[in-house]
C-alpha atoms as a PDB file:
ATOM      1  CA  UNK A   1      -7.344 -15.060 -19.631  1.00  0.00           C
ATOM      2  CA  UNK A   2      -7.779 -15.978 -16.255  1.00  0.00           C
ATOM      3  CA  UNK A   3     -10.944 -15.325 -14.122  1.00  0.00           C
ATOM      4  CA  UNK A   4     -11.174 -11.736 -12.469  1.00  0.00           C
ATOM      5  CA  UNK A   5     -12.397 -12.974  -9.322  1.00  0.00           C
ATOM      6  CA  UNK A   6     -12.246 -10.319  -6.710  1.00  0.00           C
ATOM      7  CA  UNK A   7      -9.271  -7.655  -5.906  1.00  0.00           C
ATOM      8  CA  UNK A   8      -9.012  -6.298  -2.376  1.00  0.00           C
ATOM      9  CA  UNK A   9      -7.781  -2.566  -2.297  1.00  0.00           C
ATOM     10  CA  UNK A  10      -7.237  -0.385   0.534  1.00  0.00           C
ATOM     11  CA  UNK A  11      -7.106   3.449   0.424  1.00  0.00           C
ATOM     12  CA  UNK A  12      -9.586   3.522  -2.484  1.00  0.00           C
ATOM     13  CA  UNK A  13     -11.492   6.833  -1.789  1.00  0.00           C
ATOM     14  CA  UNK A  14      -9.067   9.132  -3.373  1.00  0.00           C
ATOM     15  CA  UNK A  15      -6.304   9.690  -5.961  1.00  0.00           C
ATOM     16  CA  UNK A  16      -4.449   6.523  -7.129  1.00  0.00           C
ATOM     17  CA  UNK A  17      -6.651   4.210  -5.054  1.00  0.00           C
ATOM     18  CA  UNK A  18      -9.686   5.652  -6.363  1.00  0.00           C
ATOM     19  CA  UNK A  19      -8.942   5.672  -9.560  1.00  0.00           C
ATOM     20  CA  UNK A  20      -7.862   2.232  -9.854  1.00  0.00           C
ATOM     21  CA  UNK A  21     -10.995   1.059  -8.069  1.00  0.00           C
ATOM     22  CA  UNK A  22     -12.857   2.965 -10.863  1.00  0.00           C
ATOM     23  CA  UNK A  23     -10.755   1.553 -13.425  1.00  0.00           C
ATOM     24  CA  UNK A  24     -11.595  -2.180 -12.243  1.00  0.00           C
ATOM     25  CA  UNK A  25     -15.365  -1.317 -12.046  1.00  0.00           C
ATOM     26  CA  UNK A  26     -15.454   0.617 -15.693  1.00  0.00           C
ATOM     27  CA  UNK A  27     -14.220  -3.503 -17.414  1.00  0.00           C
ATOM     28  CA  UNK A  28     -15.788  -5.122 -20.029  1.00  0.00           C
ATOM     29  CA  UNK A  29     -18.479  -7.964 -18.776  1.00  0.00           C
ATOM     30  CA  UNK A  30     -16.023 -10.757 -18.168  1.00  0.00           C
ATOM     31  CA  UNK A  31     -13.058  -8.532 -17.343  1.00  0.00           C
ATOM     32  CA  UNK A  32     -14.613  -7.049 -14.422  1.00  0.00           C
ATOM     33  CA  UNK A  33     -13.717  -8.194 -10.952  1.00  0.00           C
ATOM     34  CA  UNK A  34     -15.874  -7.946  -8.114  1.00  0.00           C
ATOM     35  CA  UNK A  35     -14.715  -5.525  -5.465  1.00  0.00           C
ATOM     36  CA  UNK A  36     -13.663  -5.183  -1.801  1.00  0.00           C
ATOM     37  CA  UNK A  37     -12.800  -1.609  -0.926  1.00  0.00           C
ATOM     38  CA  UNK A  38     -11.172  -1.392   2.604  1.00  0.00           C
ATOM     39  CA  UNK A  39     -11.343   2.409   4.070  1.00  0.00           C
ATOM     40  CA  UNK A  40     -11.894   4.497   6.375  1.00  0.00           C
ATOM     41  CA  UNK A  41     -15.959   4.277   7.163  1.00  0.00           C
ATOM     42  CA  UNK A  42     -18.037   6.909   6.413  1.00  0.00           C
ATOM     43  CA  UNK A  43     -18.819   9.162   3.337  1.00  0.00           C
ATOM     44  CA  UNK A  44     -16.214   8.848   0.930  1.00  0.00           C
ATOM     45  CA  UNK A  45     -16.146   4.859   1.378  1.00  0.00           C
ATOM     46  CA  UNK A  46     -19.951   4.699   0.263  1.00  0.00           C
ATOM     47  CA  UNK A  47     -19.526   7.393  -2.847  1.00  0.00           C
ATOM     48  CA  UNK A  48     -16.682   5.483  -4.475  1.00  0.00           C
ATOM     49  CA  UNK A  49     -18.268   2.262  -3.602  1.00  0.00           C
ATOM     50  CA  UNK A  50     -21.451   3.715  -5.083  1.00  0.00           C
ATOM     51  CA  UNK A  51     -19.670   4.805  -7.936  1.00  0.00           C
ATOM     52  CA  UNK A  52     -18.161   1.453  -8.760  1.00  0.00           C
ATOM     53  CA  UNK A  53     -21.846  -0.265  -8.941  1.00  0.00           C
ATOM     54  CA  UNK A  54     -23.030   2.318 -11.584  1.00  0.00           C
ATOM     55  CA  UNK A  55     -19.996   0.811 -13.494  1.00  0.00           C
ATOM     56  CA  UNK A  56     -21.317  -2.129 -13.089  1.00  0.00           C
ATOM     57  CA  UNK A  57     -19.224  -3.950 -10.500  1.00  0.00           C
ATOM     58  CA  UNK A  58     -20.442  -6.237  -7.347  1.00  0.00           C
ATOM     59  CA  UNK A  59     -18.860  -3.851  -4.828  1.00  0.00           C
ATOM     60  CA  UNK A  60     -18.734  -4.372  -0.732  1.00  0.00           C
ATOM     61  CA  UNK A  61     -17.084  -1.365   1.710  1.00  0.00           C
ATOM     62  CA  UNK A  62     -14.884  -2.814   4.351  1.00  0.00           C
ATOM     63  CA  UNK A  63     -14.973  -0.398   7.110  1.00  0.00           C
ATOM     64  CA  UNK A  64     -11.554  -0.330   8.596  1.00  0.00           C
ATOM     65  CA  UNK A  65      -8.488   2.237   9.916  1.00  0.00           C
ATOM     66  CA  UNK A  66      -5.579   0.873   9.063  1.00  0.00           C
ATOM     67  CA  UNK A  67      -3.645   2.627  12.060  1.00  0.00           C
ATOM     68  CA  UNK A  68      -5.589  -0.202  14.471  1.00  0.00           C
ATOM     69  CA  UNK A  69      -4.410  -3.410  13.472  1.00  0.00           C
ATOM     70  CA  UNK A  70      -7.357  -4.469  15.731  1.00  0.00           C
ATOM     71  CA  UNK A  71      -9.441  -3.377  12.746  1.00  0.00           C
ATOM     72  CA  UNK A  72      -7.140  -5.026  10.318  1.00  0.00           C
ATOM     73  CA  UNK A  73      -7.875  -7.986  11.762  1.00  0.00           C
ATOM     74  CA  UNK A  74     -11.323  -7.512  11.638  1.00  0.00           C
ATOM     75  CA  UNK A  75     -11.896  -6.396   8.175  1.00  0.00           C
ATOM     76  CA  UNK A  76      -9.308  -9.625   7.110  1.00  0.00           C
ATOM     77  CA  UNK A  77     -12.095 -11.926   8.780  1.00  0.00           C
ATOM     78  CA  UNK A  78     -14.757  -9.942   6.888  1.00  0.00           C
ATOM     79  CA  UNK A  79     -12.963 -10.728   4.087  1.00  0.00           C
ATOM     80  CA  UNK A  80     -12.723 -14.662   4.754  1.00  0.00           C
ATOM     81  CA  UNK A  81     -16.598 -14.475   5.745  1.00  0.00           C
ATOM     82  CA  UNK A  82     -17.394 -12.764   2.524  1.00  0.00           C
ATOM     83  CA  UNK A  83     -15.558 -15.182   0.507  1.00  0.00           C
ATOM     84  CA  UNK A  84     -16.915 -18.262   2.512  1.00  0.00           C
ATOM     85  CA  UNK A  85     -20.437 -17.771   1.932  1.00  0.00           C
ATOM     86  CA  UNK A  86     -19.812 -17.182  -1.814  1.00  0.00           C
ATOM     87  CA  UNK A  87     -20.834 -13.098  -1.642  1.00  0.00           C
ATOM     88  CA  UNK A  88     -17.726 -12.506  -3.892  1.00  0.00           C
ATOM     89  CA  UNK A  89     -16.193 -14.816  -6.165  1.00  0.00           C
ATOM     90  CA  UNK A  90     -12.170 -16.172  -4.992  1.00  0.00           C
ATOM     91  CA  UNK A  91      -9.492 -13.905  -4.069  1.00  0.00           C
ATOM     92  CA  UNK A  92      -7.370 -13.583  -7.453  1.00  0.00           C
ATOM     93  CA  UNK A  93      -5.477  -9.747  -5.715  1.00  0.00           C
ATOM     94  CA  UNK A  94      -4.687  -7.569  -3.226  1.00  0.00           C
ATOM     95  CA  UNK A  95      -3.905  -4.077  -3.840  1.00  0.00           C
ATOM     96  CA  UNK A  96      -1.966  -2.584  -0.673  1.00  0.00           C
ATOM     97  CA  UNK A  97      -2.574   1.141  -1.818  1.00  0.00           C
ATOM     98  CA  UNK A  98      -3.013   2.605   1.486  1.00  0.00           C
ATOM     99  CA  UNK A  99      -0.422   5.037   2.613  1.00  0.00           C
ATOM    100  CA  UNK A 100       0.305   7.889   4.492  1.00  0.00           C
ATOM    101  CA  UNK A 101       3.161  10.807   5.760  1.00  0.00           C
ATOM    102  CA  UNK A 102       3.104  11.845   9.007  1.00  0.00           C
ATOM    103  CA  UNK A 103       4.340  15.466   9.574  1.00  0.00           C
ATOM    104  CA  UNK A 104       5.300  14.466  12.793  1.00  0.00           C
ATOM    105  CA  UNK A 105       7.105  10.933  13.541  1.00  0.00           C
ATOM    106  CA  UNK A 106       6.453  11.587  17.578  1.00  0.00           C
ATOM    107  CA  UNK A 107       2.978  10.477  16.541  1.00  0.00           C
ATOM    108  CA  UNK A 108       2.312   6.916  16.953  1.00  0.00           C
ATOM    109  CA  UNK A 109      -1.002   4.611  16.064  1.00  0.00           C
ATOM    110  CA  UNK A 110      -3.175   3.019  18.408  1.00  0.00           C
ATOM    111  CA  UNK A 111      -0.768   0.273  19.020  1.00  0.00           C
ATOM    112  CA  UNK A 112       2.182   2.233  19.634  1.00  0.00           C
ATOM    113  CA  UNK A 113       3.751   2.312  16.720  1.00  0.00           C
ATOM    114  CA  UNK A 114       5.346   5.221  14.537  1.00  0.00           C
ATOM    115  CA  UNK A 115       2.399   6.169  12.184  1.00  0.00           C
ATOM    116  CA  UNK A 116       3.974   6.528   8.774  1.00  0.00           C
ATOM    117  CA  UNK A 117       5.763   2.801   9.406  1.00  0.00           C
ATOM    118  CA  UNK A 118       2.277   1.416  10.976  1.00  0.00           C
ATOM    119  CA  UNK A 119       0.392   2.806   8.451  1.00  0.00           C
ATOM    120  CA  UNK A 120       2.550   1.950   4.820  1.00  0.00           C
ATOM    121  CA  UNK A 121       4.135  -1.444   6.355  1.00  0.00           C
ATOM    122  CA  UNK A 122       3.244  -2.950   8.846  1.00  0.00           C
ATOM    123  CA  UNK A 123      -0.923  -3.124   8.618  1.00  0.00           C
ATOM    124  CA  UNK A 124      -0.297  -4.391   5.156  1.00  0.00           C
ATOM    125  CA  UNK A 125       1.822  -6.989   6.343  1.00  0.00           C
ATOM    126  CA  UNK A 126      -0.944  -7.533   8.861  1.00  0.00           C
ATOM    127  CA  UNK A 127      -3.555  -7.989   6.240  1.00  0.00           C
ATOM    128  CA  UNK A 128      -1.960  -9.816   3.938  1.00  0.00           C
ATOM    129  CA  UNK A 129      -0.603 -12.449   6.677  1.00  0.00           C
ATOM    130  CA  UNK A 130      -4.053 -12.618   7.689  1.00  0.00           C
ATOM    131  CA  UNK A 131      -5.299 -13.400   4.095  1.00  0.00           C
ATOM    132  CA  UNK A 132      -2.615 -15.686   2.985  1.00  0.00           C
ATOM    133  CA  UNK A 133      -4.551 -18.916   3.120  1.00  0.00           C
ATOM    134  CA  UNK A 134      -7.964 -17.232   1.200  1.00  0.00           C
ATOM    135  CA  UNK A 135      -6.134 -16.476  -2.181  1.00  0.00           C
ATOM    136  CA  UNK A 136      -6.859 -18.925  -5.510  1.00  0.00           C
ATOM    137  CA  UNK A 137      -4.387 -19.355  -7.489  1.00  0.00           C
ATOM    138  CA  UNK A 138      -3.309 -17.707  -9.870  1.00  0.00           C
ATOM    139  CA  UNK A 139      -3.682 -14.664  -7.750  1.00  0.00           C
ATOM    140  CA  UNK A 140      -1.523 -11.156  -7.498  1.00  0.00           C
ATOM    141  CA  UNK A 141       0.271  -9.204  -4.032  1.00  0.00           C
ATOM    142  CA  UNK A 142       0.542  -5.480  -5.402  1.00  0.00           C
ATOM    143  CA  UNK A 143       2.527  -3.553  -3.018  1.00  0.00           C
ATOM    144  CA  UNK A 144       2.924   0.585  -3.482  1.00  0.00           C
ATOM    145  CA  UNK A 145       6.537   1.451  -3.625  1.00  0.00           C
ATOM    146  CA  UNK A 146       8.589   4.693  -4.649  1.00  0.00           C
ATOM    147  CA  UNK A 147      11.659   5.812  -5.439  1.00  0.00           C
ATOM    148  CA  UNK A 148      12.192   8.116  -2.577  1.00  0.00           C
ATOM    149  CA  UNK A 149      14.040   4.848  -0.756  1.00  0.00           C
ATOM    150  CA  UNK A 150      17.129   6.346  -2.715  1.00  0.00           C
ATOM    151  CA  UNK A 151      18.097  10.094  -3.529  1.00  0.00           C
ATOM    152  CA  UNK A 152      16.524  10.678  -6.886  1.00  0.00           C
ATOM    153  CA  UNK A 153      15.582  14.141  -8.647  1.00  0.00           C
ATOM    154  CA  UNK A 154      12.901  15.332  -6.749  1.00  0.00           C
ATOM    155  CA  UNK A 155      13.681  14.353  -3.152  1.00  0.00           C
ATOM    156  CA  UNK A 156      17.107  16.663  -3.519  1.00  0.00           C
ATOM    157  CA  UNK A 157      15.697  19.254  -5.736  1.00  0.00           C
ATOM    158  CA  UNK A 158      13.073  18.772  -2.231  1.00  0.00           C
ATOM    159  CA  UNK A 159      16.390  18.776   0.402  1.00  0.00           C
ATOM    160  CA  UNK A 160      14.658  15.416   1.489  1.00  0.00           C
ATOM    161  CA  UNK A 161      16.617  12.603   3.014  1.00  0.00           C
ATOM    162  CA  UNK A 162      17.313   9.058   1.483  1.00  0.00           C
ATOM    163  CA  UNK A 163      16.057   6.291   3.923  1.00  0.00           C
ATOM    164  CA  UNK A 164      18.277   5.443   6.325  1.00  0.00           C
ATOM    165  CA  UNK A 165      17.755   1.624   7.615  1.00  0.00           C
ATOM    166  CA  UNK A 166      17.873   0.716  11.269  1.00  0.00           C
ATOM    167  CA  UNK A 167      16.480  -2.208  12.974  1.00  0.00           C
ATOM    168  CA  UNK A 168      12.856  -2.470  12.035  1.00  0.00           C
ATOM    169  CA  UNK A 169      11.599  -2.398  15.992  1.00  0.00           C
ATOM    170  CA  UNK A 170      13.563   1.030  15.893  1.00  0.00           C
ATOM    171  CA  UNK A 171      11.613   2.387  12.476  1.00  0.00           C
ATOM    172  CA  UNK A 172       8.460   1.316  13.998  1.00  0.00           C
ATOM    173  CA  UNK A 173       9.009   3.275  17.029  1.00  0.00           C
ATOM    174  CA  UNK A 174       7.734   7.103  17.375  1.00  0.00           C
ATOM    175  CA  UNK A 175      11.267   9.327  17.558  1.00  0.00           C
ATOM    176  CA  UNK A 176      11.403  11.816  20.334  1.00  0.00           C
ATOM    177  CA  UNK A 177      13.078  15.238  20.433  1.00  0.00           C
ATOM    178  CA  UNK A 178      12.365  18.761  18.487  1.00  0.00           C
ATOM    179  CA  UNK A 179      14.086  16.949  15.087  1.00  0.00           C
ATOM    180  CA  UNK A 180      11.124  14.569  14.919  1.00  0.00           C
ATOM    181  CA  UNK A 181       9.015  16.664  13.417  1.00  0.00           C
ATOM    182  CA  UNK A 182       9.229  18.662   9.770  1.00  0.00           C
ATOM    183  CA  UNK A 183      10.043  17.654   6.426  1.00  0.00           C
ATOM    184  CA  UNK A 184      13.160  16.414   7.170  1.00  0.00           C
ATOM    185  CA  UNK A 185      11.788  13.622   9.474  1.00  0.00           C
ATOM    186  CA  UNK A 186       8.641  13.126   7.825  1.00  0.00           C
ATOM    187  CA  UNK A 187      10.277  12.436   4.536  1.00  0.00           C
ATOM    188  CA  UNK A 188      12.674  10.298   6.007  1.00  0.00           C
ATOM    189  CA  UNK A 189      10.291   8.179   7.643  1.00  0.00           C
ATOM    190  CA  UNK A 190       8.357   7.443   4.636  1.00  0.00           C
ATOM    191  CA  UNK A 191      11.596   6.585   2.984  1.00  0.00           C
ATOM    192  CA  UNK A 192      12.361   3.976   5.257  1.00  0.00           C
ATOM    193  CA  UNK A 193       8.869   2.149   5.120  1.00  0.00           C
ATOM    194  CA  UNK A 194       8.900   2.072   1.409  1.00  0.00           C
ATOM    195  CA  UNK A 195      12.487   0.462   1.317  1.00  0.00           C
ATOM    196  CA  UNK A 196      10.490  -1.767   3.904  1.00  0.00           C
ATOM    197  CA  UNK A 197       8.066  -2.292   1.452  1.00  0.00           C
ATOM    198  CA  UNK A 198      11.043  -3.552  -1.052  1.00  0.00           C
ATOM    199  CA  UNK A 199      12.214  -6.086   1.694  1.00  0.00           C
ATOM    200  CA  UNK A 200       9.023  -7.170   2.484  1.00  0.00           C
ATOM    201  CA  UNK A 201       7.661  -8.156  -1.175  1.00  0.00           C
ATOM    202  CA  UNK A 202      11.628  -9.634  -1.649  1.00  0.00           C
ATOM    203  CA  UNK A 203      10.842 -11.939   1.532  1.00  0.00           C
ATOM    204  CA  UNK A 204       7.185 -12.430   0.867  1.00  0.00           C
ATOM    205  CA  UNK A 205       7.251 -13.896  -2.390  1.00  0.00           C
ATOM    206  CA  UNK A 206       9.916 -16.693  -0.788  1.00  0.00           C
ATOM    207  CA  UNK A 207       7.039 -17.583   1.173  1.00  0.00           C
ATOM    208  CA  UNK A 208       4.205 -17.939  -0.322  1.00  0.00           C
ATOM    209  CA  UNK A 209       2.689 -20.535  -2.599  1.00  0.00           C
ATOM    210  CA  UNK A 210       3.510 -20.686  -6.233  1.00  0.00           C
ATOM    211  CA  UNK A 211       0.352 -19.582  -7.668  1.00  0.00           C
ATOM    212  CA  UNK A 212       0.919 -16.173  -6.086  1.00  0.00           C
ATOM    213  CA  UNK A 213       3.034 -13.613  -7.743  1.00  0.00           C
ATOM    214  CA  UNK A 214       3.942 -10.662  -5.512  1.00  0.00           C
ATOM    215  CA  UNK A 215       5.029  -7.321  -7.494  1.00  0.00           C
ATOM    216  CA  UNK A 216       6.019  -3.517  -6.109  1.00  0.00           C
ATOM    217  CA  UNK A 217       3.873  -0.393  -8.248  1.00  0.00           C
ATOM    218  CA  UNK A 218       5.206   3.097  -8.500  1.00  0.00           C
ATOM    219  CA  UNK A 219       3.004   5.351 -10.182  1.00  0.00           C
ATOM    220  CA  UNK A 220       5.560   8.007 -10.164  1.00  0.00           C
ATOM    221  CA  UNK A 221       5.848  11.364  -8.179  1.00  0.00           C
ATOM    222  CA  UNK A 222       2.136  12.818  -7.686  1.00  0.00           C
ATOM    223  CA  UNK A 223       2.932  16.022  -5.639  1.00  0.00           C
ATOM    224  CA  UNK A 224      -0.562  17.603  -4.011  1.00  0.00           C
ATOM    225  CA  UNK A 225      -2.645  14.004  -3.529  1.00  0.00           C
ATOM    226  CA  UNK A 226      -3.956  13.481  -0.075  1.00  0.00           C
ATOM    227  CA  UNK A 227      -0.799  11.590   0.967  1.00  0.00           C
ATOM    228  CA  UNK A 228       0.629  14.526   2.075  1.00  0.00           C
ATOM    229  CA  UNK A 229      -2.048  16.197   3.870  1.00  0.00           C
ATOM    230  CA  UNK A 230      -0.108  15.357   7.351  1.00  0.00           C
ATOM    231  CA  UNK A 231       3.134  17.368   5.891  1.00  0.00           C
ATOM    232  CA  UNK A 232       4.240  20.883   6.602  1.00  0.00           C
ATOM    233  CA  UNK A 233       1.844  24.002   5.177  1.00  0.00           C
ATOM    234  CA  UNK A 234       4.875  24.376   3.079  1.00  0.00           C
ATOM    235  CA  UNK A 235       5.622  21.584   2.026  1.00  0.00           C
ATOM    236  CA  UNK A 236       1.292  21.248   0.680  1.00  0.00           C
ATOM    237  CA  UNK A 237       2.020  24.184  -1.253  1.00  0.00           C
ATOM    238  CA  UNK A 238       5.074  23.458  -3.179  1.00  0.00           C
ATOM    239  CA  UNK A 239       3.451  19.955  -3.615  1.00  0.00           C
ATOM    240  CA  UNK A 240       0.335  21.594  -5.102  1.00  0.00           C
ATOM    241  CA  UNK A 241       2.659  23.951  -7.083  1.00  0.00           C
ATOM    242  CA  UNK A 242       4.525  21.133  -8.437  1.00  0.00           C
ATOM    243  CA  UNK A 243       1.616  18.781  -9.324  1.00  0.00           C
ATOM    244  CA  UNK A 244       0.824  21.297 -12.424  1.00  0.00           C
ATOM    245  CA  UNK A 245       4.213  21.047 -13.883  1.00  0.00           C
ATOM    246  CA  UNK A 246       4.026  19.287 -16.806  1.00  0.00           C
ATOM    247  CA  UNK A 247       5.340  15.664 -16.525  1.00  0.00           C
ATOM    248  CA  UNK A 248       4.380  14.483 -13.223  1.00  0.00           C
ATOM    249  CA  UNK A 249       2.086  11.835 -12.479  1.00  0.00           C
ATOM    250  CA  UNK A 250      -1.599  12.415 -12.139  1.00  0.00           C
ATOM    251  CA  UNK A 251      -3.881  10.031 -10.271  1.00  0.00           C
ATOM    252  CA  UNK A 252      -6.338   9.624 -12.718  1.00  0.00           C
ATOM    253  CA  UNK A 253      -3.978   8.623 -15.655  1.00  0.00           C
ATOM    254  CA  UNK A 254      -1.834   6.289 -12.664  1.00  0.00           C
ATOM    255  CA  UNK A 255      -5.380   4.445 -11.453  1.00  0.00           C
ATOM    256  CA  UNK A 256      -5.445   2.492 -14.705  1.00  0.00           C
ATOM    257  CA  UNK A 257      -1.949   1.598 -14.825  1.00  0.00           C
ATOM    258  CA  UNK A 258      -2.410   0.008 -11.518  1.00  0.00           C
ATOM    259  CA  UNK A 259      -5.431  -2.000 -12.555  1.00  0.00           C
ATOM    260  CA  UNK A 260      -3.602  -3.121 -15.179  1.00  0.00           C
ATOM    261  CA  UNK A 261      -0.951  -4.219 -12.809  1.00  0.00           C
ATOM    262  CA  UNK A 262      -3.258  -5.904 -11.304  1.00  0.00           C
ATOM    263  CA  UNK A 263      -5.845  -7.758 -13.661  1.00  0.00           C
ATOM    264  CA  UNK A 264      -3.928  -7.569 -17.013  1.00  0.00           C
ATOM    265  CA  UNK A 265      -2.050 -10.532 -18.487  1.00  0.00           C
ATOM    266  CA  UNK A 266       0.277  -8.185 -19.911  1.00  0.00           C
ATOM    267  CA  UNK A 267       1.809  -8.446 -16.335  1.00  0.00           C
ATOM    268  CA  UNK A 268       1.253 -11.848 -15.266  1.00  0.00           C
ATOM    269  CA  UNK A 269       4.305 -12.748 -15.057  1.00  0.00           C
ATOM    270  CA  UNK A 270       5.782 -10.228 -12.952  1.00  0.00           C
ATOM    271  CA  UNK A 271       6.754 -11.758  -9.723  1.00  0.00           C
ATOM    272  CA  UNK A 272       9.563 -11.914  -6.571  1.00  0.00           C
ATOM    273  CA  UNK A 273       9.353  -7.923  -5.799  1.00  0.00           C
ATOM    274  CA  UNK A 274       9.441  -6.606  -8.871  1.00  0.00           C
ATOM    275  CA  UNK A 275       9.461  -3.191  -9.361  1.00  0.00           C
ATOM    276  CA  UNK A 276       7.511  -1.037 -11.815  1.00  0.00           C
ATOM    277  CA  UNK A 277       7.862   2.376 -12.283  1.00  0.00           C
ATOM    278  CA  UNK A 278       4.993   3.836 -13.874  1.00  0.00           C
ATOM    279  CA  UNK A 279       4.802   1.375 -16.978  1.00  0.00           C
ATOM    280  CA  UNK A 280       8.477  -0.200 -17.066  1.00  0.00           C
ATOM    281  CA  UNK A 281      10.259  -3.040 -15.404  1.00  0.00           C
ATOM    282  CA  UNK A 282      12.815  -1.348 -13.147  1.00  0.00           C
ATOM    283  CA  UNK A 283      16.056  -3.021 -11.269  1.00  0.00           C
ATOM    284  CA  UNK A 284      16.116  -1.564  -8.190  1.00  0.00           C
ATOM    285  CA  UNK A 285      19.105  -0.239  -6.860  1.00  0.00           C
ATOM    286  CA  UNK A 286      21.539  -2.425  -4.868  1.00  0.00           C
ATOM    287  CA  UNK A 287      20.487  -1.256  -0.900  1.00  0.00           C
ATOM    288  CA  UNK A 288      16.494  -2.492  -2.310  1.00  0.00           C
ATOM    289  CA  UNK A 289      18.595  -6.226  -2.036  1.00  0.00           C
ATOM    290  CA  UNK A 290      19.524  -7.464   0.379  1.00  0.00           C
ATOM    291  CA  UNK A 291      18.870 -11.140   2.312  1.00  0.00           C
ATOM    292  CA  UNK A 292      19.740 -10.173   5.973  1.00  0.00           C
ATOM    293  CA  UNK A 293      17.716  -7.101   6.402  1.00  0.00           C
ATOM    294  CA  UNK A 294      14.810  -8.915   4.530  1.00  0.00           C
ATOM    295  CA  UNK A 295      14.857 -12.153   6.599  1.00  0.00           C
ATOM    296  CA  UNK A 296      14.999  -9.624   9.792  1.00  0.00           C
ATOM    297  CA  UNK A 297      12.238  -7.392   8.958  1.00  0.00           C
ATOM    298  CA  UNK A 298      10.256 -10.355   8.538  1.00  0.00           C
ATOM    299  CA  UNK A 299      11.178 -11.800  11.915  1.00  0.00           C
ATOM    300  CA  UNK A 300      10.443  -7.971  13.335  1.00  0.00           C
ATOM    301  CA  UNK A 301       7.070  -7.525  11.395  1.00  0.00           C
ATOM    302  CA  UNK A 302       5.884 -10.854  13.505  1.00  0.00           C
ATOM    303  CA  UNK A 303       6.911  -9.520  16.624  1.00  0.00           C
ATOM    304  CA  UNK A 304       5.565  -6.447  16.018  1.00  0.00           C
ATOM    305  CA  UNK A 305       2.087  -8.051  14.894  1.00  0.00           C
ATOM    306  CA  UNK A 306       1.996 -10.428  18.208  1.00  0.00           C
ATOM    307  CA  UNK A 307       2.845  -7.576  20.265  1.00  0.00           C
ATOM    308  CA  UNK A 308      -0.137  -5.668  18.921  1.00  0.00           C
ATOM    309  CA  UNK A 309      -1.794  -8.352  19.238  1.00  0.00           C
ATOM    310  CA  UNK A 310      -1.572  -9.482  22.837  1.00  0.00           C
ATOM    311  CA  UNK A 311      -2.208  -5.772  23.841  1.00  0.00           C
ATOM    312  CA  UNK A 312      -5.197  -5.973  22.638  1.00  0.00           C
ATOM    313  CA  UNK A 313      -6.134  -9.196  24.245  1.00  0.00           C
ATOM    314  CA  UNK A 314      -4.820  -7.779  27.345  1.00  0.00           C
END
């Protein structure tokens, strides 16, 4: 088996995040990866973090919000810095948990963008650009997908909208008018920046080396997490409701699978987007493929980025 090195995961203070952290932390003595947990600063960073050491692992908290892609940029140069001087061993994966579901798509992030897209997509892309060089082979891109890109069960039993692609500058920029707010919009928004998500991993393993394998996790529907603490009152409730019914996913039995994902040579070989639902190789359906849109939202996401970026420098 190869050499754990160190994983990079962002969201890891609660639900799927946190429980994959765990997960990593609870390994045998030679299974167990060292740890970079990239969060929001502040309480919940340090207990998880805390909670990883008593299990053993050589943990370090990477301050950062990923709705600044100032402090992406930061925390990816912590990250070099941390692997230069030999604090953690070499970059072997990098989890992109972090997500969110804005109840209102009028809101934007710091840089302007529309926060569900900002927040799922495009400081991912971000970190990962930033980090592309620092990986040792063999090493592992897992990206967090779902299956609301496409109408399945739950998102009509729900009455929530399919994503509907437009030009990426357009998804990344906050709607406007009474519509942009509510489920419907919400939903739809996160729709699109998971299909993103599908283009993105497509595109991104055509890019990078050969030694790194870039795959697409989805744990399944877990209604009542934090991820939709930014939807409707309504909305909360039935999600709560649901997450008792027998059947749905549950963080703490997802974390693991996503470790596994991850660290296990079971999955090795997975590679060029693929897409696993829960614990099964899935072909995603035909609007998930396709070459122009891909090659687009990459040339987008850079814009994007540089855009941000000379803001800031501004």
């Amino acid at each position: 088996m190869t050499e754990p090195g160190t994983v990079l995961i962002t969201g890891p203070t609660r639900n799927l995040g946190r429980h994959a952290a765990l997960a990593m932390a609870g390994r045998p003595e030679g299974r167990r990866p060292d740890l970079l947990l990239m969060g929001r600063a502040g309480r919940d960073l340090t207990a998880v973090a805390g909670e990883a050491r008593a299990r053993g692992a050589n943990v370090r908290e990477i301050g950062c919000d990923l709705s600044r892609l100032a402090d992406v940029r930061a925390a990816a140069a912590t990250v070099r810095e941390l692997l230069a001087t030999g604090v953690v061993r070499p970059l072997r994966a990098l989890v992109a948990n972090a997500g969110t579901m804005s109840s209102d798509t009028r809101r934007a992030s710091s840089d302007g963008y529309e926060l569900t897209f900002a927040v799922n997509y495009l400081a991912h892309a971000q970190l990962i650009g930033d980090l592309l060089g620092s990986f040792t082979a063999p090493a592992r891109i897992v990206l967090l997908g779902s299956n609301t890109y496409h109408a399945n069960f739950w998102r009509k039993l729900l009455r929530v909208p399919e994503a509907q692609w437009a030009d990426p500058v357009e998804l990344a920029r906050p709607a406007t008018g009474e519509r942009a707010s509510g489920l419907a919009a919400s939903g739809l928004a996160y729709s699109n920046a998971k299909l993103a998500i599908l283009y993105y991993a497509h595109e991104l393993q055509r890019r990078v080396g050969a030694g790194i394998n870039v795959s697409v996790f989805e744990p399944g529907w877990m209604p009542g997490t934090a991820l939709g603490r930014g939807a409707p009152q309504a909305f909360q409730a039935t999600s709560r409701a649901l997450g008792r019914v027998p059947g749905v996913s549950k963080p703490r039995r997802s974390g693991p699978l996503l470790a596994a994902i991850t660290l296990d040579d079971e999955w090795a070989h997975l590679r060029g987007g693929a897409f696993v639902v829960k614990t099964k190789l899935t072909e995603v359906r035909p609007v998930a493929h396709d070459r122009d849109r891909e090659r687009r939202l990459w040339e987008a996401t850079t814009e994007l980025l540089e855009q941000a970026g000379e803001i800031v420098q501004g």
